[in-house]
PDB file of N, CA and C in Angstrom:
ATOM      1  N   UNK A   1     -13.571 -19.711-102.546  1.00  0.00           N
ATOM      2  CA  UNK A   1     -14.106 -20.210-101.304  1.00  0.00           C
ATOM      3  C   UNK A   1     -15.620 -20.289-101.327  1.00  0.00           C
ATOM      4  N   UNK A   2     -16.203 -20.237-102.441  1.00  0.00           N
ATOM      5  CA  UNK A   2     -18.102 -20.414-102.823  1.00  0.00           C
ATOM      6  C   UNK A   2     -18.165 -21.695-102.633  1.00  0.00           C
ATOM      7  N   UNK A   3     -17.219 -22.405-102.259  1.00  0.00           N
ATOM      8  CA  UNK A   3     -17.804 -24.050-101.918  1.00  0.00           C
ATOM      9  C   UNK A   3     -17.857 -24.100-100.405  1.00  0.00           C
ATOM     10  N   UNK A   4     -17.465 -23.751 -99.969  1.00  0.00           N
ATOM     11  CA  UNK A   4     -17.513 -23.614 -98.513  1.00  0.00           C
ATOM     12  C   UNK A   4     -19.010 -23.995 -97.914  1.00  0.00           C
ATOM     13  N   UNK A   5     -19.245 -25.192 -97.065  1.00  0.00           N
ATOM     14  CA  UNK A   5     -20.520 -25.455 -96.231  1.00  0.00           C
ATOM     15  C   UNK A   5     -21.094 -24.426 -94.796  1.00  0.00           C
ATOM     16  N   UNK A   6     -21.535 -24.049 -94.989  1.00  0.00           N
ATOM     17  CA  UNK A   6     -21.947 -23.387 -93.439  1.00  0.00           C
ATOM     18  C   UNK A   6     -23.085 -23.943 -92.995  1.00  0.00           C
ATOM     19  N   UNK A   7     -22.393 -24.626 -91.709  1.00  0.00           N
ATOM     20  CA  UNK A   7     -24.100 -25.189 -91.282  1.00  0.00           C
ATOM     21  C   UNK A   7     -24.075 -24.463 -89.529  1.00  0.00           C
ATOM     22  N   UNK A   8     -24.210 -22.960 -90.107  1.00  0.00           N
ATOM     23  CA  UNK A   8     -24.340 -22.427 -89.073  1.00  0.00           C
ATOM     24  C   UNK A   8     -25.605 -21.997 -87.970  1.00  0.00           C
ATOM     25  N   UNK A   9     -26.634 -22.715 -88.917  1.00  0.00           N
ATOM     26  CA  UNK A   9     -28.139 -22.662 -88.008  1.00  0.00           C
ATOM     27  C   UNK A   9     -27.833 -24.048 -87.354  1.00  0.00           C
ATOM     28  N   UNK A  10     -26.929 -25.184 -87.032  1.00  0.00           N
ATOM     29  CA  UNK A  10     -26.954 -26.191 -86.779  1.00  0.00           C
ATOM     30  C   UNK A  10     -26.777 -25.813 -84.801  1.00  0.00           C
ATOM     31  N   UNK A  11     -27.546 -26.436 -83.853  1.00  0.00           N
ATOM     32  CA  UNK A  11     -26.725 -26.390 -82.638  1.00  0.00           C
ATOM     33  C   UNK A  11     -26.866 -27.590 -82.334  1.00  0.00           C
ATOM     34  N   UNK A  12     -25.462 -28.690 -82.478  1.00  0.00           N
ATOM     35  CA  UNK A  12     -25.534 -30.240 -81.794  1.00  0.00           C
ATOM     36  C   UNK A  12     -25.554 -30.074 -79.750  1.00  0.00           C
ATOM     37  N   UNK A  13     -24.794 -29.130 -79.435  1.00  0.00           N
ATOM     38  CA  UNK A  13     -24.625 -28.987 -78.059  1.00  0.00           C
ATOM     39  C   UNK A  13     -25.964 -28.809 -77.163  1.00  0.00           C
ATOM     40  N   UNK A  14     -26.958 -28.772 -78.188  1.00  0.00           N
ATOM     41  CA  UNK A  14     -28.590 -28.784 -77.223  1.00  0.00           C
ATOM     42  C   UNK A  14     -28.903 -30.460 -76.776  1.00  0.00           C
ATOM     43  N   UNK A  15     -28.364 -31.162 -77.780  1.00  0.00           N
ATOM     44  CA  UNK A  15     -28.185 -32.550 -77.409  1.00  0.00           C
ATOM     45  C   UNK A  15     -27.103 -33.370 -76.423  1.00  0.00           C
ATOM     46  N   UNK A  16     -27.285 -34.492 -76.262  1.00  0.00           N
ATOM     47  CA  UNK A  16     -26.317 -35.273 -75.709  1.00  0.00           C
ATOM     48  C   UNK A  16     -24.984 -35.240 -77.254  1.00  0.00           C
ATOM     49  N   UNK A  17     -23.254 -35.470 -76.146  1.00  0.00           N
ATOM     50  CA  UNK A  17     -22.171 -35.984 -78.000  1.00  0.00           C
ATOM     51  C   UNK A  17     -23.266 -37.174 -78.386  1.00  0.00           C
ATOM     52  N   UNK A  18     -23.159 -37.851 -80.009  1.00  0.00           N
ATOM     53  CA  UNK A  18     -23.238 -38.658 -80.255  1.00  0.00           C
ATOM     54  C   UNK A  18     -22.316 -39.949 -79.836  1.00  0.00           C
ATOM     55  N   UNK A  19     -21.093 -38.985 -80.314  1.00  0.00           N
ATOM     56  CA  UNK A  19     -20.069 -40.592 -79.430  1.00  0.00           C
ATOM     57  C   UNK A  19     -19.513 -40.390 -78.422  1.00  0.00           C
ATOM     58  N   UNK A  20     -18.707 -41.274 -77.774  1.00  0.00           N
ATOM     59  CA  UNK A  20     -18.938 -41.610 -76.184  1.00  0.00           C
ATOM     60  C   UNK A  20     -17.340 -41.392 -75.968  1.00  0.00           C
ATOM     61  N   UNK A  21     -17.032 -41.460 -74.862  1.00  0.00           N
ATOM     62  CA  UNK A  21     -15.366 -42.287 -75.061  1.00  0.00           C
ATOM     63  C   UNK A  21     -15.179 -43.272 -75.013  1.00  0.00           C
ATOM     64  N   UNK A  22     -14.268 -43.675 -75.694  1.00  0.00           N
ATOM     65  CA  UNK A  22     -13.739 -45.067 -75.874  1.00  0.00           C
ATOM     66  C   UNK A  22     -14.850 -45.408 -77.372  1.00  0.00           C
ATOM     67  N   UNK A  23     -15.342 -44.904 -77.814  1.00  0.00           N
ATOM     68  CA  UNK A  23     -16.125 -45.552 -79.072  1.00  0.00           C
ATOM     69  C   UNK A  23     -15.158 -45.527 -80.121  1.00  0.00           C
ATOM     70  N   UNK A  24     -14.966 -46.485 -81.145  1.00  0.00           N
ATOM     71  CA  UNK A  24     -14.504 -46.830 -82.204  1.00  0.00           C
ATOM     72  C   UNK A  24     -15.248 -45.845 -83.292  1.00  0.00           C
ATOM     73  N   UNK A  25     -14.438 -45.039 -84.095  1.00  0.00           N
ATOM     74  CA  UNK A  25     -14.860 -44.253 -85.194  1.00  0.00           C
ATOM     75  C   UNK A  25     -13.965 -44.440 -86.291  1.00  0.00           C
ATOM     76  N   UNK A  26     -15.009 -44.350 -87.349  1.00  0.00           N
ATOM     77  CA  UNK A  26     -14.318 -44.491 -89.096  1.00  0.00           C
ATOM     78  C   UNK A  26     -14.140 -43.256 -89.577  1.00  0.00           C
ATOM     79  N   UNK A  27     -12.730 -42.529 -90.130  1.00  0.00           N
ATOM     80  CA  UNK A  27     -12.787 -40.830 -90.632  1.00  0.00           C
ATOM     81  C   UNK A  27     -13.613 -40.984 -91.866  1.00  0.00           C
ATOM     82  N   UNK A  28     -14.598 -40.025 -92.230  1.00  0.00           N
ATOM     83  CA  UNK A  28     -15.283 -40.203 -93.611  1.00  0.00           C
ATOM     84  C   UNK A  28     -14.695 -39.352 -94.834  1.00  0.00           C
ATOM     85  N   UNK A  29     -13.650 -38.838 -94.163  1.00  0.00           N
ATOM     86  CA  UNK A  29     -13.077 -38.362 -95.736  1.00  0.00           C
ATOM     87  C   UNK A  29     -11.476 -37.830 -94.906  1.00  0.00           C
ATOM     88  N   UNK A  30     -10.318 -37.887 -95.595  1.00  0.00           N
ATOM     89  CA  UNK A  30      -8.929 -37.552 -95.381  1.00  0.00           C
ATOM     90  C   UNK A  30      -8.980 -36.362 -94.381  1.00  0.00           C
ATOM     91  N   UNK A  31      -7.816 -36.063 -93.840  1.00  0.00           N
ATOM     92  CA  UNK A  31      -7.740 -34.774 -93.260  1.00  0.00           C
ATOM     93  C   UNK A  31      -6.241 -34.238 -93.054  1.00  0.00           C
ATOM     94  N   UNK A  32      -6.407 -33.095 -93.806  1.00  0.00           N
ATOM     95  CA  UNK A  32      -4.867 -32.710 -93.872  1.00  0.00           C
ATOM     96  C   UNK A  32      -4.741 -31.429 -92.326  1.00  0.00           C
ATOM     97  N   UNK A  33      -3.971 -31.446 -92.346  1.00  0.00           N
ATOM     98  CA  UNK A  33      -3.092 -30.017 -91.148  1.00  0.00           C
ATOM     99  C   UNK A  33      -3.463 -28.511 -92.085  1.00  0.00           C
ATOM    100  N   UNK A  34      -4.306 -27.729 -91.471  1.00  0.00           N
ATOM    101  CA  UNK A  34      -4.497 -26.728 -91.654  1.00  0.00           C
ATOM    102  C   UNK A  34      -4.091 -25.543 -90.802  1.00  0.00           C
ATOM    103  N   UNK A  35      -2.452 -26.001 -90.657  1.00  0.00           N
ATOM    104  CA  UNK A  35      -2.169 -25.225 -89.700  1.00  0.00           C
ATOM    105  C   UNK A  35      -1.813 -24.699 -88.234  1.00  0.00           C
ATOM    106  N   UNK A  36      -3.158 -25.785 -87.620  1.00  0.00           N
ATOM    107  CA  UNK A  36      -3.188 -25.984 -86.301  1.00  0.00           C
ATOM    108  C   UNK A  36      -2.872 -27.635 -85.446  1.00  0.00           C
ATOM    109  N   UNK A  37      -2.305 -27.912 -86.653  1.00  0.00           N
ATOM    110  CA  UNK A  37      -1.907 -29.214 -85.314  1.00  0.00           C
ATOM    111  C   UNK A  37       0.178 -29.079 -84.995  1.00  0.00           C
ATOM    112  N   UNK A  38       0.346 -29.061 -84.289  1.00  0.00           N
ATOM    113  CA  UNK A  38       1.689 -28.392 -83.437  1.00  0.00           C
ATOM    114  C   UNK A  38       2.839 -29.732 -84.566  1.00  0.00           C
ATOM    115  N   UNK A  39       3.516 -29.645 -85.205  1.00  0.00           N
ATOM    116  CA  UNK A  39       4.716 -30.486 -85.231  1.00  0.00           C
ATOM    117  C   UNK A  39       4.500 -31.476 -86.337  1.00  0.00           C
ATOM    118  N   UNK A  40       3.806 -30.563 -87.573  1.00  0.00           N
ATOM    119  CA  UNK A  40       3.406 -31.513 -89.337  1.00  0.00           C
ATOM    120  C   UNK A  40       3.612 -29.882 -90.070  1.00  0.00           C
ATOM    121  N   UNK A  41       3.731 -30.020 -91.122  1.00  0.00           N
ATOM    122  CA  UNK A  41       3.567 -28.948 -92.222  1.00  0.00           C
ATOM    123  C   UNK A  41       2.040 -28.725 -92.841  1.00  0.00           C
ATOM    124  N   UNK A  42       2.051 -27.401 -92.731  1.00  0.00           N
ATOM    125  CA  UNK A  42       0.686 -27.168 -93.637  1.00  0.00           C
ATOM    126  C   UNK A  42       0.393 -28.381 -94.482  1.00  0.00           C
ATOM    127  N   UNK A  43      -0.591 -29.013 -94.775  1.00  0.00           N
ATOM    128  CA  UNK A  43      -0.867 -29.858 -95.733  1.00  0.00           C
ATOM    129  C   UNK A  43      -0.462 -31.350 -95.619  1.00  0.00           C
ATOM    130  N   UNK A  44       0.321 -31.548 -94.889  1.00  0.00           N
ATOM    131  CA  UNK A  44       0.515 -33.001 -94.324  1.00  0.00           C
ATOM    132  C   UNK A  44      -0.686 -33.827 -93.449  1.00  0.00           C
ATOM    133  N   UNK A  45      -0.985 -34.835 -94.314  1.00  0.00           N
ATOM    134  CA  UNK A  45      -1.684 -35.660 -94.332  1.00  0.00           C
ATOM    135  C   UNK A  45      -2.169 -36.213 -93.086  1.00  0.00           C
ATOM    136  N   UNK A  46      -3.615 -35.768 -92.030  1.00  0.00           N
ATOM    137  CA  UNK A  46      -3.039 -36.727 -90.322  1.00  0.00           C
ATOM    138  C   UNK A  46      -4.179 -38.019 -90.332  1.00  0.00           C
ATOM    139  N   UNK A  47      -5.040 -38.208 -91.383  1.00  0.00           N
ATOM    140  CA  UNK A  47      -5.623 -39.193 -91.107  1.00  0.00           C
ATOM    141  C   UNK A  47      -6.408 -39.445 -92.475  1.00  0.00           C
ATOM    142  N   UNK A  48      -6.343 -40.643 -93.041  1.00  0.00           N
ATOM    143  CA  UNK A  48      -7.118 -41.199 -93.946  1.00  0.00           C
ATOM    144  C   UNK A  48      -8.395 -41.111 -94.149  1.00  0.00           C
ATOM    145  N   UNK A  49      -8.809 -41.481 -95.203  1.00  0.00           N
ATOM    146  CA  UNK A  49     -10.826 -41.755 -95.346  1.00  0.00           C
ATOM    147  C   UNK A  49     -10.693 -42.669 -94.825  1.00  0.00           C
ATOM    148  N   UNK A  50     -11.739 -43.605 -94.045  1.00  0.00           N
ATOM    149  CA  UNK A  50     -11.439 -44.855 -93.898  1.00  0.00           C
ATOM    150  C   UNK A  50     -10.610 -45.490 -92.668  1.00  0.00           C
ATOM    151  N   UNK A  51     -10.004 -44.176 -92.297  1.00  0.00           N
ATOM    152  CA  UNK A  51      -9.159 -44.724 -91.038  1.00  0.00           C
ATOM    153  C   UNK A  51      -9.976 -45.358 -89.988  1.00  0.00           C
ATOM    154  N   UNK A  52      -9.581 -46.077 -88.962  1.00  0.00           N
ATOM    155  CA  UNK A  52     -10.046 -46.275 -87.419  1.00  0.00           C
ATOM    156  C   UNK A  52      -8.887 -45.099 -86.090  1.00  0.00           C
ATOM    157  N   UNK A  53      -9.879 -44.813 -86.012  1.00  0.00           N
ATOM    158  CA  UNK A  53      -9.664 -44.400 -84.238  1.00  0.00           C
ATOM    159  C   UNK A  53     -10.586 -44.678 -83.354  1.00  0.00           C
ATOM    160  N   UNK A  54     -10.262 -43.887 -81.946  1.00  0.00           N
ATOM    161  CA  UNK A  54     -11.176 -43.998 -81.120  1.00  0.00           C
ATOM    162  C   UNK A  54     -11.172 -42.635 -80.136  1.00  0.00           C
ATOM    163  N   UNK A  55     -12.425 -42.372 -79.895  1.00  0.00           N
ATOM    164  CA  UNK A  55     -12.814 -40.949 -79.049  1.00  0.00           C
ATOM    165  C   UNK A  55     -12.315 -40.880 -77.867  1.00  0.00           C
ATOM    166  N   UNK A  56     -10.811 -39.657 -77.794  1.00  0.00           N
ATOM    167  CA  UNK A  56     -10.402 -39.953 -76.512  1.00  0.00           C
ATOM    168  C   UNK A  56     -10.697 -38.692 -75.316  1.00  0.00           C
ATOM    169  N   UNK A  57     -11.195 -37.842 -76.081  1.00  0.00           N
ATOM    170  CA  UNK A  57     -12.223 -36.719 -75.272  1.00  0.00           C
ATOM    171  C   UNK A  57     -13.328 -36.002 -76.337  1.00  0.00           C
ATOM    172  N   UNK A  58     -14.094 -34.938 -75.372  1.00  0.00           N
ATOM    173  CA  UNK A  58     -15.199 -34.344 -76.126  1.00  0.00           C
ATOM    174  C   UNK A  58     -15.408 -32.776 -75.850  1.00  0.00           C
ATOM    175  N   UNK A  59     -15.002 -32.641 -76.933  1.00  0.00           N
ATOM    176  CA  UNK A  59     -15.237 -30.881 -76.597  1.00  0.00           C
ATOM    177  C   UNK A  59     -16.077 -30.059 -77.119  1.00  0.00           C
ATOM    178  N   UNK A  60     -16.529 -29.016 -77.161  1.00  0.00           N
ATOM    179  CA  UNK A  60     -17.037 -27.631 -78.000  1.00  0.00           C
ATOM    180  C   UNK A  60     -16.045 -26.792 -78.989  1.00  0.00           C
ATOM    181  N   UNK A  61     -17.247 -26.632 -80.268  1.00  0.00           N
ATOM    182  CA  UNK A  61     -16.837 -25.404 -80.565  1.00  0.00           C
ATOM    183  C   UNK A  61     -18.028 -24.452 -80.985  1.00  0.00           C
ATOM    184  N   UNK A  62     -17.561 -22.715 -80.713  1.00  0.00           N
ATOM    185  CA  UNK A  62     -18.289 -21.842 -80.737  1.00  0.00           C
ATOM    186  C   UNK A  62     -19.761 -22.374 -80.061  1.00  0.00           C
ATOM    187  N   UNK A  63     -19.505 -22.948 -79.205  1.00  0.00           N
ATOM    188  CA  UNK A  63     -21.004 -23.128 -78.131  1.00  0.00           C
ATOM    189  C   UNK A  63     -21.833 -23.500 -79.316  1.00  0.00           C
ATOM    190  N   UNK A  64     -21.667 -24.519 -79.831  1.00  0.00           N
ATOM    191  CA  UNK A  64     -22.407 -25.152 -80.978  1.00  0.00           C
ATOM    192  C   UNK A  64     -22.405 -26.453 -81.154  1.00  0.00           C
ATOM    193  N   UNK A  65     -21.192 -26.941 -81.710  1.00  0.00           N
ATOM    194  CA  UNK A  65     -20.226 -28.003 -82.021  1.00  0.00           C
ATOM    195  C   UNK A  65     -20.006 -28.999 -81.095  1.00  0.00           C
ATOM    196  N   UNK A  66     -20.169 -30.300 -81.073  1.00  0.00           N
ATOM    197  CA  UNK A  66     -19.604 -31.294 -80.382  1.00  0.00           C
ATOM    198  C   UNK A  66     -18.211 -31.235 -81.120  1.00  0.00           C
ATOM    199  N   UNK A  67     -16.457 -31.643 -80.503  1.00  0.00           N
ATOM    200  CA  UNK A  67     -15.408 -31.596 -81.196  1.00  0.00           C
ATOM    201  C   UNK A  67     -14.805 -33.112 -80.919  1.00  0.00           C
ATOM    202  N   UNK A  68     -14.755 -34.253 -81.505  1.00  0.00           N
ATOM    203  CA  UNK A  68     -14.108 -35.775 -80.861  1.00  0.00           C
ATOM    204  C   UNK A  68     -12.871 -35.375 -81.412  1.00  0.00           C
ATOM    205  N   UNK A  69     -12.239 -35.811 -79.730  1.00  0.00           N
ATOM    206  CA  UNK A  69     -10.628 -36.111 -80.055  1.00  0.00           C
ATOM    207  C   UNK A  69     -10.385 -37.261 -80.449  1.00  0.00           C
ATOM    208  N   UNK A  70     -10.054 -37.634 -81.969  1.00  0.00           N
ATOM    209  CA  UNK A  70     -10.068 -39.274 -82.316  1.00  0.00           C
ATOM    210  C   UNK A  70      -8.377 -39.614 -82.028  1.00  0.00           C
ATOM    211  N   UNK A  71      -7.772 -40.364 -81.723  1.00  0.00           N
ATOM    212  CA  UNK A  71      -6.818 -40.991 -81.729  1.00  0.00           C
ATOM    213  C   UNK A  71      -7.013 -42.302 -82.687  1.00  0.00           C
ATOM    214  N   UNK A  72      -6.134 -41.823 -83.924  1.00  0.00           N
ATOM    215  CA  UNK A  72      -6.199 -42.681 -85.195  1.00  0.00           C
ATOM    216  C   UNK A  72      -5.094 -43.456 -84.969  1.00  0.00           C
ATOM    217  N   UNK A  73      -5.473 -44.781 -85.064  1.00  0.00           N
ATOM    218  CA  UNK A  73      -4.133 -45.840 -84.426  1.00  0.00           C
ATOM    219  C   UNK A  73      -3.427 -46.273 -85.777  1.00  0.00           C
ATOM    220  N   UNK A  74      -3.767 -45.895 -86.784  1.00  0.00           N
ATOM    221  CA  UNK A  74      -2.758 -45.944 -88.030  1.00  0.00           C
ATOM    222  C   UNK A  74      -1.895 -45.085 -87.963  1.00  0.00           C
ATOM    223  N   UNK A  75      -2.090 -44.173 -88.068  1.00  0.00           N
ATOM    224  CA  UNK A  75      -1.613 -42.762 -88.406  1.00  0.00           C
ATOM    225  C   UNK A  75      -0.108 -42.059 -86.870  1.00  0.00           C
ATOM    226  N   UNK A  76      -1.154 -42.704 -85.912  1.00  0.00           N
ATOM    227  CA  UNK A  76      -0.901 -41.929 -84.768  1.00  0.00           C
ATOM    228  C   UNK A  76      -0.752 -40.896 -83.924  1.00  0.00           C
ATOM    229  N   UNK A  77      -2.021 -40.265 -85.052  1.00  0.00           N
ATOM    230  CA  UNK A  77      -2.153 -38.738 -84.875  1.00  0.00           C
ATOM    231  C   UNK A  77      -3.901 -38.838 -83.987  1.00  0.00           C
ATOM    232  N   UNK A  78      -3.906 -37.472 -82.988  1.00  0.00           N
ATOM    233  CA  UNK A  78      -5.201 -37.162 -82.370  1.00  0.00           C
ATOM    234  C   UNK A  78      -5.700 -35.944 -82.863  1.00  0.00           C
ATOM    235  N   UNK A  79      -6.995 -36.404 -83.483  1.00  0.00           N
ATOM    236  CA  UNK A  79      -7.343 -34.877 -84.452  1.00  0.00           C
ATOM    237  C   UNK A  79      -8.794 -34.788 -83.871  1.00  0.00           C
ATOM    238  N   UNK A  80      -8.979 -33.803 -84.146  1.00  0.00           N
ATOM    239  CA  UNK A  80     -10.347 -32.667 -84.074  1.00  0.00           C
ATOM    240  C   UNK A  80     -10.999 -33.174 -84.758  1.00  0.00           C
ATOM    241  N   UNK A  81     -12.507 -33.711 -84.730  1.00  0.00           N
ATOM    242  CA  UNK A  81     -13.475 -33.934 -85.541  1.00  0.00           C
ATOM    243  C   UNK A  81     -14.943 -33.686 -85.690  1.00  0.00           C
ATOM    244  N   UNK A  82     -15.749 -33.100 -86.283  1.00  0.00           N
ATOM    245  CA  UNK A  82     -17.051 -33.276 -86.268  1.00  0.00           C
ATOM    246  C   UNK A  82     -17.878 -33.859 -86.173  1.00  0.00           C
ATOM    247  N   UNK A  83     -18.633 -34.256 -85.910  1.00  0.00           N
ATOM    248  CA  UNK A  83     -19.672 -35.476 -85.999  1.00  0.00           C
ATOM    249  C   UNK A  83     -20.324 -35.906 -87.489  1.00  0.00           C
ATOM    250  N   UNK A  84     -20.355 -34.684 -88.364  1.00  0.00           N
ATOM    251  CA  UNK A  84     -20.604 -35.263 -89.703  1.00  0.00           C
ATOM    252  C   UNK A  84     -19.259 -35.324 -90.202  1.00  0.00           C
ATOM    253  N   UNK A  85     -17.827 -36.114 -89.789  1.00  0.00           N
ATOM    254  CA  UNK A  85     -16.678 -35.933 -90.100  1.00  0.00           C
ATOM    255  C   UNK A  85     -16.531 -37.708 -89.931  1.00  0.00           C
ATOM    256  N   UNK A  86     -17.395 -38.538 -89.025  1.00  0.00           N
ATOM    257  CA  UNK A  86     -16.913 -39.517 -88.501  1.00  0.00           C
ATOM    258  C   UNK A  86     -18.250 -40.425 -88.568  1.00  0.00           C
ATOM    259  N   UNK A  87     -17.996 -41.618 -88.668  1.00  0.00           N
ATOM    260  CA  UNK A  87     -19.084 -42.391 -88.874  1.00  0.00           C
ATOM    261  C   UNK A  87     -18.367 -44.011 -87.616  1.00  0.00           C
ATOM    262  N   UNK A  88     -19.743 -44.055 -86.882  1.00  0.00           N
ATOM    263  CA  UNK A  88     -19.643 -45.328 -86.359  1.00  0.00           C
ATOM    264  C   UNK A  88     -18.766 -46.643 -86.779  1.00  0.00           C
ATOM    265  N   UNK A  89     -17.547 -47.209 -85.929  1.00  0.00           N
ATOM    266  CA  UNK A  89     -17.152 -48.644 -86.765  1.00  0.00           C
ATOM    267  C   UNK A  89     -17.553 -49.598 -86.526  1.00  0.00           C
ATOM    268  N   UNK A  90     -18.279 -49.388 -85.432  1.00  0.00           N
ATOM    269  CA  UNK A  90     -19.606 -50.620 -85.241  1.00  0.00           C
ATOM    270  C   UNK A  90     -20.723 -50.204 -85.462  1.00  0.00           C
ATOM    271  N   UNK A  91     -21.771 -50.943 -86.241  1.00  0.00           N
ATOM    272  CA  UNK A  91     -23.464 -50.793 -85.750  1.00  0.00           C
ATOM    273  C   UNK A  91     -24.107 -50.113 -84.662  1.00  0.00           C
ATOM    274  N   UNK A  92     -24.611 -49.289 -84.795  1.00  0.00           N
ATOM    275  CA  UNK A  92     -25.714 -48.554 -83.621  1.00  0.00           C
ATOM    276  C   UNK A  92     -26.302 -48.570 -84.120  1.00  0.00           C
ATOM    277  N   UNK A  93     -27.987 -48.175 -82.785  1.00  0.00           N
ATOM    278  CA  UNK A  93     -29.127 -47.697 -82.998  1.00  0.00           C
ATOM    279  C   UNK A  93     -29.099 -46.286 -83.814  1.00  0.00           C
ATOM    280  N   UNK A  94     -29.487 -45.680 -84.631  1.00  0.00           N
ATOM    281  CA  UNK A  94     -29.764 -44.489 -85.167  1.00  0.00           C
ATOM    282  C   UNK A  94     -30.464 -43.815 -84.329  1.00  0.00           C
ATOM    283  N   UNK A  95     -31.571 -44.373 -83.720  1.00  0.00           N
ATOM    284  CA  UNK A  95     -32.456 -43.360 -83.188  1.00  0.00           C
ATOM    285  C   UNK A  95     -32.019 -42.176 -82.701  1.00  0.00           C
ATOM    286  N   UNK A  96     -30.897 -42.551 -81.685  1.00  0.00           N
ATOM    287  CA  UNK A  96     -29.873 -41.446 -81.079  1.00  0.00           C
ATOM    288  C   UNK A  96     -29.371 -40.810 -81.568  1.00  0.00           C
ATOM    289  N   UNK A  97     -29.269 -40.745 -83.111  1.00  0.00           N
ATOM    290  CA  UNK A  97     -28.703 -39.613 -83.953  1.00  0.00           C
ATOM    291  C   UNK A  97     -29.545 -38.522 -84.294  1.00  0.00           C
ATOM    292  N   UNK A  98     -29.353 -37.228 -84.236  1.00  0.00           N
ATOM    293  CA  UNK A  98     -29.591 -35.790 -84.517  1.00  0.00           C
ATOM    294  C   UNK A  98     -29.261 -35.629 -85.777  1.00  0.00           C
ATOM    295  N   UNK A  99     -30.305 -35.078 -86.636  1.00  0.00           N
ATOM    296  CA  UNK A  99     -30.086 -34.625 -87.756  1.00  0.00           C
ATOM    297  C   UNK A  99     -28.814 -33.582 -88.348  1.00  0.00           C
ATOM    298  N   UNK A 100     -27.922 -34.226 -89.742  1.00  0.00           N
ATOM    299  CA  UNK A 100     -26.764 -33.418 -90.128  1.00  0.00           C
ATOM    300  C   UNK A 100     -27.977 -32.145 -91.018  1.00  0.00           C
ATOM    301  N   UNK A 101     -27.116 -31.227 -91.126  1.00  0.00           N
ATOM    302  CA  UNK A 101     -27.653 -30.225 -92.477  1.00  0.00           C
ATOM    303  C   UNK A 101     -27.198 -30.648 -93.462  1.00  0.00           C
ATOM    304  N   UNK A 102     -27.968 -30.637 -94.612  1.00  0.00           N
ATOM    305  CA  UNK A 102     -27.692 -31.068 -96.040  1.00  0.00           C
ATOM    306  C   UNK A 102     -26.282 -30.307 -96.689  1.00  0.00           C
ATOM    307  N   UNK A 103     -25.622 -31.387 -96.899  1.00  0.00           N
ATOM    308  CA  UNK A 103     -24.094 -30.768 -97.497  1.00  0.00           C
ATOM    309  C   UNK A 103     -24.358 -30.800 -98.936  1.00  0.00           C
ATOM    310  N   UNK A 104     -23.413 -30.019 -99.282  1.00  0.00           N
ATOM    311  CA  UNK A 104     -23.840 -29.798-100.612  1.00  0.00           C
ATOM    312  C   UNK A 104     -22.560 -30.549-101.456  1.00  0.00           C
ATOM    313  N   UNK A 105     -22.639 -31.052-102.790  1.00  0.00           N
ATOM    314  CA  UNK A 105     -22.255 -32.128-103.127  1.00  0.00           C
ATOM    315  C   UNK A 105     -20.833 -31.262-104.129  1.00  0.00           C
ATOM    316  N   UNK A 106     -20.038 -32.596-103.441  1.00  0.00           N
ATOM    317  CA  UNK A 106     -19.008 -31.808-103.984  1.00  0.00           C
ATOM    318  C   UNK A 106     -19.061 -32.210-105.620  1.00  0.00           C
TER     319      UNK A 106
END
């Protein structure tokens, strides 16, 4: 588990979410069930790299974290996501974006 990212000096919740509801989002890398999504097996697959969804609420975690509920219309699964988890499927301004912490390369 030495690969593990902690970007625990990060606080996005001092800001506005980046995405909105109803915004169109691209997943930036696969995401399997770790457990916590109700009615898949450990390790079953809920959303592609590459997928489309769209933000159907916005939550916290650990009073830190922005959390988008994406509803992936391939898949048909609504998963938990980060903001460095998801990338715009349309063009925006950047300006409005808050700096990620440097991930370290897999």
């Amino acid at each position: 588990m030495s690969n593990i990212v902690r970007d625990s000096d990060v606080v996005e919740i001092t800001h506005p979410p980046f995405f909105s509801f109803g915004d169109k989002v691209r997943a930036k890398r696969n995401v399997r069930n770790d457990g916590t999504y109700a009615g898949k097996e450990i390790g079953d697959l809920l959303c592609r790299k590459g997928e489309i969804g769209y933000v159907v609420s916005i939550g916290t975690f650990l009073q830190q974290f922005y959390i988008y509920a994406v509803e992936f219309t391939e898949s048909g699964n609504r998963v938990g996501m980060k903001r460095k988890e998801l990338d715009p499927a349309t063009p925006r301004d950047e300006e409005d974006d808050i700096p990620l912490p440097e991930e370290l390369s897999a």
